[in-house]
N, C-alpha and C. Protein backbone atom coordinates (compact mmCIF):
# COMPACT_ATOMS: atom_id res chain seq x y z
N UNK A 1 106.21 129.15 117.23
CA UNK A 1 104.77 129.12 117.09
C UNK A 1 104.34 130.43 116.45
N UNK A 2 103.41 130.73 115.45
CA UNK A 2 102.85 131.67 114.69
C UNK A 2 101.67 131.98 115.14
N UNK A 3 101.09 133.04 115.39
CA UNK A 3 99.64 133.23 115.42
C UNK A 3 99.37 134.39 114.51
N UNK A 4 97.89 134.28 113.73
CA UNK A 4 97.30 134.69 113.12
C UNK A 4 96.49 136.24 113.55
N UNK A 5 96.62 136.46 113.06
CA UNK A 5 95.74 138.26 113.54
C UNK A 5 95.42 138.31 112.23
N UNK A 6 94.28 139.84 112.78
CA UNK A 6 93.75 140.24 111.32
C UNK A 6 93.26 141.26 111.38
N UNK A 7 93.13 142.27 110.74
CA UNK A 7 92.75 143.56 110.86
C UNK A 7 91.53 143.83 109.63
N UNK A 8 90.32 145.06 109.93
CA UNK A 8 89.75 145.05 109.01
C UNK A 8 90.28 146.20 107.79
N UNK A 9 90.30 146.26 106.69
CA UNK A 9 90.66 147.27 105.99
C UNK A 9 89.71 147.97 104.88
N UNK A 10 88.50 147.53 105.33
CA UNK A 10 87.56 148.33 104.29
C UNK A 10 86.25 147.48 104.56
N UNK A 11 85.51 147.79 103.26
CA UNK A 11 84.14 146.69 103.40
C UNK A 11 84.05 146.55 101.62
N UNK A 12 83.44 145.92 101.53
CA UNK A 12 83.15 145.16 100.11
C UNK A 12 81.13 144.76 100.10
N UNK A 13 80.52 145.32 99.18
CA UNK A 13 79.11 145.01 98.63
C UNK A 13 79.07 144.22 97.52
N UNK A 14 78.26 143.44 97.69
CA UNK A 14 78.29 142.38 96.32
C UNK A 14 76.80 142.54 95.57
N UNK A 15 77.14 142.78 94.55
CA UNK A 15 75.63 142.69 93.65
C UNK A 15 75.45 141.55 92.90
N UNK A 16 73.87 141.57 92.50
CA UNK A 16 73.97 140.59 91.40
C UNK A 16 73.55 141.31 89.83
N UNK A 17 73.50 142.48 90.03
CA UNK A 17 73.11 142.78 88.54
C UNK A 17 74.42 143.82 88.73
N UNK A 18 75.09 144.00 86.88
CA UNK A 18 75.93 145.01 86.49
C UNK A 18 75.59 146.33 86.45
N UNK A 19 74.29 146.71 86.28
CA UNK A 19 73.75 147.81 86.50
C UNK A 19 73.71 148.55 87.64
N UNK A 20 73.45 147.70 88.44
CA UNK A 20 73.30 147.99 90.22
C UNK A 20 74.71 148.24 90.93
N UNK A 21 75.54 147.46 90.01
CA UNK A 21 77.15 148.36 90.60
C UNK A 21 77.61 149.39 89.81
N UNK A 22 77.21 149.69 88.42
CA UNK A 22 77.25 151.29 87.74
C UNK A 22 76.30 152.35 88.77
N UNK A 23 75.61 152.45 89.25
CA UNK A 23 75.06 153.21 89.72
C UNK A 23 75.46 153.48 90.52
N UNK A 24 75.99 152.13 91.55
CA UNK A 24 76.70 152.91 92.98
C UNK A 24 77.96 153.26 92.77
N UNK A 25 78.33 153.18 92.01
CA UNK A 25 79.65 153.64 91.45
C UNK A 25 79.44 155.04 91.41
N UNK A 26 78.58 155.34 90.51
CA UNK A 26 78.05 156.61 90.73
C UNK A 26 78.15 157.77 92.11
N UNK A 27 77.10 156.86 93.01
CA UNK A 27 76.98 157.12 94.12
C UNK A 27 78.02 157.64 94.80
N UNK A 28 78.95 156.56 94.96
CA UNK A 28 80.48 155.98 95.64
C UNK A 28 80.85 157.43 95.10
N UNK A 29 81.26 157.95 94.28
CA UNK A 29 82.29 158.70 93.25
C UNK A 29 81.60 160.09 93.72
N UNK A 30 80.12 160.09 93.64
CA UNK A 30 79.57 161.41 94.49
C UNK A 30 80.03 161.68 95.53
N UNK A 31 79.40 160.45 96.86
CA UNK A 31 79.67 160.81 98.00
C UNK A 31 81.66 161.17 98.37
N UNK A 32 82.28 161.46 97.52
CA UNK A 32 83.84 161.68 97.53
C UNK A 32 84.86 160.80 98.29
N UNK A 33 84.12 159.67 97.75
CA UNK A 33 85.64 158.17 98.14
C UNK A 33 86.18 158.46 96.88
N UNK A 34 87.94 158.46 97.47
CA UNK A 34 89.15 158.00 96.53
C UNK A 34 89.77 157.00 96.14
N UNK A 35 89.68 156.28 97.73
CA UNK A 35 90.19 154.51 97.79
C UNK A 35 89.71 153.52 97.48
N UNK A 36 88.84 153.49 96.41
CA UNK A 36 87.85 152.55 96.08
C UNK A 36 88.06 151.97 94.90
N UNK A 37 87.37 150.54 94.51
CA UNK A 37 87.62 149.89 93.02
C UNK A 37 86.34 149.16 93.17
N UNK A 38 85.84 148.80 91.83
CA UNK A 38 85.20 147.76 91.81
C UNK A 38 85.84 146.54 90.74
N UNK A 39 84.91 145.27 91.38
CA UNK A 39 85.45 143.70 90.86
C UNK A 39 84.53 143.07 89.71
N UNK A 40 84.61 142.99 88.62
CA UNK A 40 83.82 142.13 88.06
C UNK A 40 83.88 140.91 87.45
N UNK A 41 83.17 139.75 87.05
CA UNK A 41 83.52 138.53 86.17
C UNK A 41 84.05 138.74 84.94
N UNK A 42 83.87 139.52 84.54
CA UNK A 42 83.87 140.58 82.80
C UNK A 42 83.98 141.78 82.62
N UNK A 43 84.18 142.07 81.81
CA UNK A 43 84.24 143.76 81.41
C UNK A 43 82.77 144.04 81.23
N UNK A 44 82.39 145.65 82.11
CA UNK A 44 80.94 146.13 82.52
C UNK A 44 81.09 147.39 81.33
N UNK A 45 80.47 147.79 80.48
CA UNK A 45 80.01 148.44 79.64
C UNK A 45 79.76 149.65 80.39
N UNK A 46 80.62 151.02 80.50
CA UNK A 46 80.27 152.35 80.98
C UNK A 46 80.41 152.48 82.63
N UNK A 47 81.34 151.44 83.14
CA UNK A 47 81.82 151.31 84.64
C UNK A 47 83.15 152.34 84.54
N UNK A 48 83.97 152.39 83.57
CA UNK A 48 85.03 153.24 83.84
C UNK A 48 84.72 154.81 84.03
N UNK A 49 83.50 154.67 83.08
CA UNK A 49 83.12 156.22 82.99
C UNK A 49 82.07 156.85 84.69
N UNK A 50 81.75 155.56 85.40
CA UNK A 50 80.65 155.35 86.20
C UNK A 50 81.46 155.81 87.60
N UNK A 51 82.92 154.96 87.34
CA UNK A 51 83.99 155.52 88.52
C UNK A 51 84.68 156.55 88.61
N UNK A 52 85.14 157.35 87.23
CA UNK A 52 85.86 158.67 86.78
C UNK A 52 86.79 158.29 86.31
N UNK A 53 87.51 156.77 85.95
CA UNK A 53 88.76 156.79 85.46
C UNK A 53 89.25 157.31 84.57
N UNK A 54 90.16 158.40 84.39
CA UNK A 54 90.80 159.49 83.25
C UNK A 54 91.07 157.70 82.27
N UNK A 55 91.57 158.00 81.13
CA UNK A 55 91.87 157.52 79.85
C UNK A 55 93.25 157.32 80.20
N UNK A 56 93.93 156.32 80.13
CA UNK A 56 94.88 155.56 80.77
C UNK A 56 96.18 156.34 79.19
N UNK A 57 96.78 156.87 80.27
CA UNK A 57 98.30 156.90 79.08
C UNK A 57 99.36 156.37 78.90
N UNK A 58 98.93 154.54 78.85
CA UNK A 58 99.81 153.81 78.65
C UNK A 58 99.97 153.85 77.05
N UNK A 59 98.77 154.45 75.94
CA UNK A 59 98.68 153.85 74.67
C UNK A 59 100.11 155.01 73.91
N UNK A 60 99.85 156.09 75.13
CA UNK A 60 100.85 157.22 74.28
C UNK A 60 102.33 156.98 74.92
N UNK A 61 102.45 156.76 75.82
CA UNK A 61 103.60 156.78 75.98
C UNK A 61 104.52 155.36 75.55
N UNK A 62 103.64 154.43 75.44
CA UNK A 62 104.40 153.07 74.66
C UNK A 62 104.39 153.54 73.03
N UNK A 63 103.85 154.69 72.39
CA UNK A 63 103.92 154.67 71.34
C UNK A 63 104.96 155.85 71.04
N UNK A 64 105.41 157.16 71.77
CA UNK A 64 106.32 157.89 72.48
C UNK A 64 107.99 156.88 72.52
N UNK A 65 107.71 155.92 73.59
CA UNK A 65 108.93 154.77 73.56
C UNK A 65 109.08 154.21 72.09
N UNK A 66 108.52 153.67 71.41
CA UNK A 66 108.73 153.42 70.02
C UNK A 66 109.02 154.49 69.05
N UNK A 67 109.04 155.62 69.08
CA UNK A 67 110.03 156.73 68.29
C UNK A 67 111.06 156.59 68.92
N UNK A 68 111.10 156.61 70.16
CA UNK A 68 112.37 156.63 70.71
C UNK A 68 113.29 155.50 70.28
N UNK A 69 112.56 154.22 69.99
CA UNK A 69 113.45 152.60 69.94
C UNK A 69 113.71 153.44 68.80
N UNK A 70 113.01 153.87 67.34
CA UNK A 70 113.34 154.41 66.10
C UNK A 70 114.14 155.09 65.99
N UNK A 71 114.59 156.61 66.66
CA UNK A 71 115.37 156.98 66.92
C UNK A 71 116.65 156.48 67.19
N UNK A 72 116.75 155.65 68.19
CA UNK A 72 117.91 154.91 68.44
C UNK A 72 118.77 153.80 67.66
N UNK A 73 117.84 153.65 66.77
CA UNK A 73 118.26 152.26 65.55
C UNK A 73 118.75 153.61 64.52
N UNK A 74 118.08 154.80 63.81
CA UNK A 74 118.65 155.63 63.50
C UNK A 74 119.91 155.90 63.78
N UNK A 75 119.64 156.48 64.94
CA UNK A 75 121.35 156.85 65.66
C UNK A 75 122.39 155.95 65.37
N UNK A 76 122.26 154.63 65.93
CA UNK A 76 123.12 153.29 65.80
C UNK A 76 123.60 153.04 64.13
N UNK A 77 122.40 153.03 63.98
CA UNK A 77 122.97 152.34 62.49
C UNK A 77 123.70 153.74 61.24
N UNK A 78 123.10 154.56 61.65
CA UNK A 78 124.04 155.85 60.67
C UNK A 78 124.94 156.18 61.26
N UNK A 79 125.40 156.14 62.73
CA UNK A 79 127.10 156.07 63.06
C UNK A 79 127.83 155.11 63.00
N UNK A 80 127.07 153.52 62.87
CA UNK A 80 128.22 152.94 62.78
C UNK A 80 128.52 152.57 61.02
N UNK A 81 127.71 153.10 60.29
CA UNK A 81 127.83 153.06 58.77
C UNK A 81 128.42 153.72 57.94
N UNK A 82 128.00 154.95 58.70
CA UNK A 82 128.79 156.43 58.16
C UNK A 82 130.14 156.77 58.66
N UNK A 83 130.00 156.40 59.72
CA UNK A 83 131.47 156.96 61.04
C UNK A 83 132.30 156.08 61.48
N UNK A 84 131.61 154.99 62.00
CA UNK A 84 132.38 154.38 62.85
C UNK A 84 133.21 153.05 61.93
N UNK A 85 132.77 153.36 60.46
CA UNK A 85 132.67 151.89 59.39
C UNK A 85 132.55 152.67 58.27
N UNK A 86 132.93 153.14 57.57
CA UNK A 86 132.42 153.75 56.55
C UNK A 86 133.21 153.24 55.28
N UNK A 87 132.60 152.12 54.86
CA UNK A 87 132.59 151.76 53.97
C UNK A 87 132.11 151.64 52.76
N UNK A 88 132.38 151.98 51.47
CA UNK A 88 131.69 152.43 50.03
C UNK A 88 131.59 150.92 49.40
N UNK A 89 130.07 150.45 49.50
CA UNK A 89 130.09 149.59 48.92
C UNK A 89 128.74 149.62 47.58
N UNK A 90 129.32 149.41 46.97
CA UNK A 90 128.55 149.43 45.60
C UNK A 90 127.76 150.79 44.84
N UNK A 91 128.93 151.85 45.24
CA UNK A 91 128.57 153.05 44.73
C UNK A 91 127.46 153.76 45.40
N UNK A 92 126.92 152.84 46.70
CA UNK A 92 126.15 153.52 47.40
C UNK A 92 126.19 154.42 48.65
N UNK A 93 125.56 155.90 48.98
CA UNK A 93 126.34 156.43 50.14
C UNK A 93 126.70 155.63 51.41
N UNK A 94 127.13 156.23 52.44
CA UNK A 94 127.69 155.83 53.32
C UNK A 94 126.35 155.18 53.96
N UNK A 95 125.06 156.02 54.10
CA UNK A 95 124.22 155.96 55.03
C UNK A 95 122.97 155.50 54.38
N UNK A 96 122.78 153.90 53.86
CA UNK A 96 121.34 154.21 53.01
C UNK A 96 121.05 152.95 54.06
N UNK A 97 119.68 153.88 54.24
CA UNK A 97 118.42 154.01 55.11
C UNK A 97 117.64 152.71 55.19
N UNK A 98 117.74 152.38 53.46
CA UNK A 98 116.90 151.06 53.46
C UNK A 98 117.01 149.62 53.77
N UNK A 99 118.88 149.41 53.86
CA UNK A 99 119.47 148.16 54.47
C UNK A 99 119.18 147.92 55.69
N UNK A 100 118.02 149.09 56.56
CA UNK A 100 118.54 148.84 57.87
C UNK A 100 116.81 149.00 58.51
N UNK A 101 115.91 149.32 57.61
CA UNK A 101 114.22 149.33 58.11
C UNK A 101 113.93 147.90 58.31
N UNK A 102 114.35 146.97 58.57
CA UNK A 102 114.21 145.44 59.31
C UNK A 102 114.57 146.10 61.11
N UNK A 103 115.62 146.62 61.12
CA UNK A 103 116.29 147.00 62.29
C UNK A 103 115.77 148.09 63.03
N UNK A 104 115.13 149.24 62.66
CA UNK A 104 114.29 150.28 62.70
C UNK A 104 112.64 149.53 63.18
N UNK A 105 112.26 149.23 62.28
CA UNK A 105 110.96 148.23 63.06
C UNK A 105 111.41 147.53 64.52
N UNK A 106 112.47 146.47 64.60
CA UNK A 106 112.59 145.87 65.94
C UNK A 106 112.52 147.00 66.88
N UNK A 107 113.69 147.65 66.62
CA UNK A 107 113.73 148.62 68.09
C UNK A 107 112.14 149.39 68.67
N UNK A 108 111.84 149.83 67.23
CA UNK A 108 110.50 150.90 67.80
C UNK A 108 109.82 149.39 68.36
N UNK A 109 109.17 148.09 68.30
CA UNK A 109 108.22 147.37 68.57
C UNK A 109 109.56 146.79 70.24
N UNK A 110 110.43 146.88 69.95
CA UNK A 110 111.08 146.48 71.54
C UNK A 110 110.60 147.82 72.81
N UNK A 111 111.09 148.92 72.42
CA UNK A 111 111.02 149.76 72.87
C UNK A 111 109.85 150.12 73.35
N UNK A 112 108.61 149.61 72.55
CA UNK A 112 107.15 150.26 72.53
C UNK A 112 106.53 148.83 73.67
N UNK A 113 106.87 147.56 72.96
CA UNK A 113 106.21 146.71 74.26
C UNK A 113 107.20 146.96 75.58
N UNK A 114 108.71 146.73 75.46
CA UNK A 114 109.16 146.98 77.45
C UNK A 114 108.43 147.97 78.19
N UNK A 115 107.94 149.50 77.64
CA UNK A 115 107.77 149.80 78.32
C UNK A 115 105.88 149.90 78.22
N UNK A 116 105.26 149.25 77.46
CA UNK A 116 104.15 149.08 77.71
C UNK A 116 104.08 147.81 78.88
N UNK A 117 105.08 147.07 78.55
CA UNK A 117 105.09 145.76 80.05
C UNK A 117 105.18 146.05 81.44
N UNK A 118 106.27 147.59 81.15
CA UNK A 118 106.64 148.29 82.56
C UNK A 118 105.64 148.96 83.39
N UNK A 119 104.83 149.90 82.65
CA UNK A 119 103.71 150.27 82.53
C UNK A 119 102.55 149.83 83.44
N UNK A 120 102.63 148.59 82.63
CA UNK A 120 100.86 147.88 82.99
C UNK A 120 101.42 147.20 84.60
N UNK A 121 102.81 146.36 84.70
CA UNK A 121 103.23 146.27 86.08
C UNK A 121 102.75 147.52 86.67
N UNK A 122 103.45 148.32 86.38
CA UNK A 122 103.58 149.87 87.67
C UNK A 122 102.05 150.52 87.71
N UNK A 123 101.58 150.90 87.03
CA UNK A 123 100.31 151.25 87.29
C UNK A 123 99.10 150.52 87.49
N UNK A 124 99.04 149.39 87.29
CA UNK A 124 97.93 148.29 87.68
C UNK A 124 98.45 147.87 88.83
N UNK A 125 99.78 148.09 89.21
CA UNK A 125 100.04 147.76 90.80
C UNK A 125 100.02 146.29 90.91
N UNK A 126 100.89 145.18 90.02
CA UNK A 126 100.64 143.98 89.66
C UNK A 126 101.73 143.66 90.41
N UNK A 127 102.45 144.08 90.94
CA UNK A 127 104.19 143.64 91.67
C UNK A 127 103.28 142.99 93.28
N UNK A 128 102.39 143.22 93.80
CA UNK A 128 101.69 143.03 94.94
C UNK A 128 101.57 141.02 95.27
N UNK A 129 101.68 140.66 96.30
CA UNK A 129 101.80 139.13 96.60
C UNK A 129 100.36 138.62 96.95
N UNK A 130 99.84 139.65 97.59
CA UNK A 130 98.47 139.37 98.82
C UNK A 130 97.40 140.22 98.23
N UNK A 131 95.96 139.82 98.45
CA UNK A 131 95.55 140.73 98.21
C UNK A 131 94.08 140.50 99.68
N UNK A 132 93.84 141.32 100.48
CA UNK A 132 93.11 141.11 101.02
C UNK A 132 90.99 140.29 101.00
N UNK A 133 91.15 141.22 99.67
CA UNK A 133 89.79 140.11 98.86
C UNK A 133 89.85 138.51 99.18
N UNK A 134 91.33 137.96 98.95
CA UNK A 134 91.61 136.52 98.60
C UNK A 134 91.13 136.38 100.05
N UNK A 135 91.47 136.78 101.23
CA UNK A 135 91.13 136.69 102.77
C UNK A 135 89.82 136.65 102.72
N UNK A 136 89.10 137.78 102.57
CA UNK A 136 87.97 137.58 102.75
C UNK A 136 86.47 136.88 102.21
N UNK A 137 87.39 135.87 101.26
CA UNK A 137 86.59 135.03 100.62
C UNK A 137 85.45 135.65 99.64
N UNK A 138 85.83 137.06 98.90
CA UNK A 138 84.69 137.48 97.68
C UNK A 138 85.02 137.21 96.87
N UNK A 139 86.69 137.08 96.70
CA UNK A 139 87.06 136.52 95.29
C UNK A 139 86.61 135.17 94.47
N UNK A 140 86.56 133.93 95.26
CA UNK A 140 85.16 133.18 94.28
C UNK A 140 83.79 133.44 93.91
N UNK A 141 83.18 134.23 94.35
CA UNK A 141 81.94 134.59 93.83
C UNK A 141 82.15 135.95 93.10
N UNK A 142 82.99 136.58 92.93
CA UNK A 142 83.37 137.24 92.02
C UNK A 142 83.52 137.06 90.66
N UNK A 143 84.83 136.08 90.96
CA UNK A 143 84.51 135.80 89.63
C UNK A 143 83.94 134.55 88.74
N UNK A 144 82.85 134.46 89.70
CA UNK A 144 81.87 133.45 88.96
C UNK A 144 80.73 134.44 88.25
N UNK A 145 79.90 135.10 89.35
CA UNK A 145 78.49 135.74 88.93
C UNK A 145 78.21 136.61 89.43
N UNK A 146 79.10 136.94 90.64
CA UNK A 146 78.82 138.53 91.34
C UNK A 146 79.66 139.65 90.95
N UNK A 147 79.28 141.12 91.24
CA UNK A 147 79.69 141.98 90.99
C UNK A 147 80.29 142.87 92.64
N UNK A 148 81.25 143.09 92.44
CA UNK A 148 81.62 143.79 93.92
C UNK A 148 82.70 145.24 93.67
N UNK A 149 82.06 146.12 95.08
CA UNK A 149 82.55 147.54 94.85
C UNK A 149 83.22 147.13 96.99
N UNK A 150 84.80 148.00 96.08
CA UNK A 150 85.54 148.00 97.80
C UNK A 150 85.62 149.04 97.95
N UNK A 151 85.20 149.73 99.09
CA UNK A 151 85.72 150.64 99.89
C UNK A 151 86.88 150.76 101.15
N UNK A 152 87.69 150.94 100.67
CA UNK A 152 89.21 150.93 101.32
C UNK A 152 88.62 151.60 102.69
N UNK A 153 89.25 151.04 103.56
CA UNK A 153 89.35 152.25 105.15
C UNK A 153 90.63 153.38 104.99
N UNK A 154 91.66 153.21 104.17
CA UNK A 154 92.67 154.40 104.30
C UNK A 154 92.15 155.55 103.33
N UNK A 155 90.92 155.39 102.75
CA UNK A 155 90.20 156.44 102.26
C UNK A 155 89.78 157.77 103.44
N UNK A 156 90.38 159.02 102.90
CA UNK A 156 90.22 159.96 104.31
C UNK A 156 88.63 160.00 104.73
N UNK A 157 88.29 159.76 103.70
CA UNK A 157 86.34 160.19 104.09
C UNK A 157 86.08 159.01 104.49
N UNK A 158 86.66 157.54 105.09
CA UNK A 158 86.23 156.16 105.29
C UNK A 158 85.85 156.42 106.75
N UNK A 159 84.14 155.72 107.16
CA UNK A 159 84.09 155.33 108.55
C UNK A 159 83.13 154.14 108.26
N UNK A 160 83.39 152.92 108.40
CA UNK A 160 82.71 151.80 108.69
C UNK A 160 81.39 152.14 108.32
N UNK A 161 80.53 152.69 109.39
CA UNK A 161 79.53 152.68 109.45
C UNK A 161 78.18 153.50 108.15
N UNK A 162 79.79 154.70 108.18
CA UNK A 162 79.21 155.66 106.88
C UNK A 162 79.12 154.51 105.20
N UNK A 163 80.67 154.03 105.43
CA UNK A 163 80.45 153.19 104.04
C UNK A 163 79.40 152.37 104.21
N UNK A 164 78.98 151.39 105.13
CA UNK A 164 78.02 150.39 105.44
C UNK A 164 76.62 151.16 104.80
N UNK A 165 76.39 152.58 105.41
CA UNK A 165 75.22 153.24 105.25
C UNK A 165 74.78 153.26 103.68
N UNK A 166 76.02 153.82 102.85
CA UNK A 166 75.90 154.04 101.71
C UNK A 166 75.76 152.90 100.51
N UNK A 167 76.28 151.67 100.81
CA UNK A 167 76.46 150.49 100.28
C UNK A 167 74.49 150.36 100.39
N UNK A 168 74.17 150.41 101.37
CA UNK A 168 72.89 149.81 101.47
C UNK A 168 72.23 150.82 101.05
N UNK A 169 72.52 151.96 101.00
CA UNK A 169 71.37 152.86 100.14
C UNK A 169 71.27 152.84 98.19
N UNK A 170 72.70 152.20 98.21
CA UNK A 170 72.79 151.99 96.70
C UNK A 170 72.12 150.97 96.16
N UNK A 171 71.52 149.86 96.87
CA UNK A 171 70.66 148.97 97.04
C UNK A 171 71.48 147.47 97.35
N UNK A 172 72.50 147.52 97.97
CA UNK A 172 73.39 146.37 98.08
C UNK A 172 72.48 145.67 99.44
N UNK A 173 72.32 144.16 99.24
CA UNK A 173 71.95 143.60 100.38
C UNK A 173 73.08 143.28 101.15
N UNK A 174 74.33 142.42 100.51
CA UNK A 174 75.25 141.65 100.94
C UNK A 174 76.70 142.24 101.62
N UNK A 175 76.75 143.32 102.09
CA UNK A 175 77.64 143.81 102.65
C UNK A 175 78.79 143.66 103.91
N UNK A 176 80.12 142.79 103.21
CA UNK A 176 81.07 142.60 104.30
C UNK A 176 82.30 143.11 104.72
N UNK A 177 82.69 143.10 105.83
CA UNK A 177 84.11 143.55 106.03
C UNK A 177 84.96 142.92 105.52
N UNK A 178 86.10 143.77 105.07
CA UNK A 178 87.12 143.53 104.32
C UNK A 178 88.38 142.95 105.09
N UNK A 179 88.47 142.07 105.32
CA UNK A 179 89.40 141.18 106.05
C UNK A 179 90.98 140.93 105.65
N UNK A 180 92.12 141.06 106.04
CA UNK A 180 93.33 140.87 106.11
C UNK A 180 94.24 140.26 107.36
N UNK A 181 94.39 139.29 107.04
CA UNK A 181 95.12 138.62 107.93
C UNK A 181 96.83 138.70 107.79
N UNK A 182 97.11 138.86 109.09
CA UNK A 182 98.59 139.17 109.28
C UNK A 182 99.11 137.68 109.74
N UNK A 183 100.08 137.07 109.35
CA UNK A 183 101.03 135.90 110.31
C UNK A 183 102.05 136.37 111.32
N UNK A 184 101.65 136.46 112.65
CA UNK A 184 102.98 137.05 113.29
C UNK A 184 103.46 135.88 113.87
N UNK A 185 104.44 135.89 113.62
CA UNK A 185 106.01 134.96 113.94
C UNK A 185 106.83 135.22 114.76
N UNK A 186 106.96 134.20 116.23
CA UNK A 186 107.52 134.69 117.27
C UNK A 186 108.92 134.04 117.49
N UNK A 187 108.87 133.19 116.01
CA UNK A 187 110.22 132.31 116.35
C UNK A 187 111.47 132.98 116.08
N UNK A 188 112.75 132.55 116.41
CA UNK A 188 114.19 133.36 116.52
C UNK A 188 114.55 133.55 114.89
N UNK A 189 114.29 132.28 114.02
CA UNK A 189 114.78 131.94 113.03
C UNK A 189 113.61 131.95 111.87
């Protein structure tokens, strides 16, 4: 037999205008929460800048990995042309460059998407199964027409009552606890 528990882990405000969650974003980002995100139907025009998010360096370092794929098709293909094969064919040197820019493109565009794929997994934190939102039922009105800002409880500055306070001073009416349900399982097997 299984029983259900559930713990709270934050609170969640729902707006109905995009404006009204830039601002408390604002707010949120003043009053010094760390653990926080907000949810929208769409992309909000000046919300990244509204929360503090630095400029994401996925664009440089997937483009970083693609010298590197370049590099490595370099490496490969002038040792095994020059060195490892070195064969004189048609009066041309050992090592010409241009038989092999088909091969030079793949690597840099392999090299540049794996680890832009690796990337957007590891830092968007996409490897995750559960997400407590889905529990607490904001995720359909999310992403239909509402706008929603979470305040995590493992945020050090988090107390229920303080986030509750602040949600409603930002002008949020709709303010709920953030719900997570656990399955505990008492069977052997």
């Amino acid at each position: 037999m299984s029983e259900l528990r559930h713990k709270q882990v934050g609170v969640a405000g729902l707006y109905d205008d995009p404006s009204a969650l830039v601002r408390a974003a604002v707010e949120v980002r003043r009053a010094g929460y760390t653990r926080w995100d907000c949810h929208t139907p769409y992309p909000v025009h000046g919300l990244d800048t509204a929360m503090g998010i630095p400029e994401s360096p996925v664009g440089g370092i997937g483009l970083l990995a693609g010298f590197a794929g370049l590099g490595t098709a370099i490496g490969l293909t002038g040792w095994l042309s020059a060195w490892h094969y070195p064969i004189h064919i048609g009066g041309k040197p050992l090592f010409s460059w241009q038989a092999f820019v088909p091969i030079y493109f793949e690597l840099f565009v392999l090299f540049a998407g794996l680890t832009v794929m690796g990337l957007v997994f590891a830092l968007g934190r996409l490897g995750r199964w559960h997400s407590p939102l889905h529990d607490s039922g904001i995720m359909p009105e999310v992403t239909c027409d509402r706008f929603a800002i979470v305040l995590e409880a493992s945020d050090p500055n988090y107390s229920e009552d303080a986030a509750r306070a602040l949600l409603a001073q930002t002008g949020c009416r709709d303010i709920r606890p953030l719900i997570e349900y656990e399955e505990e399982d008492d069977a052997f097997l």
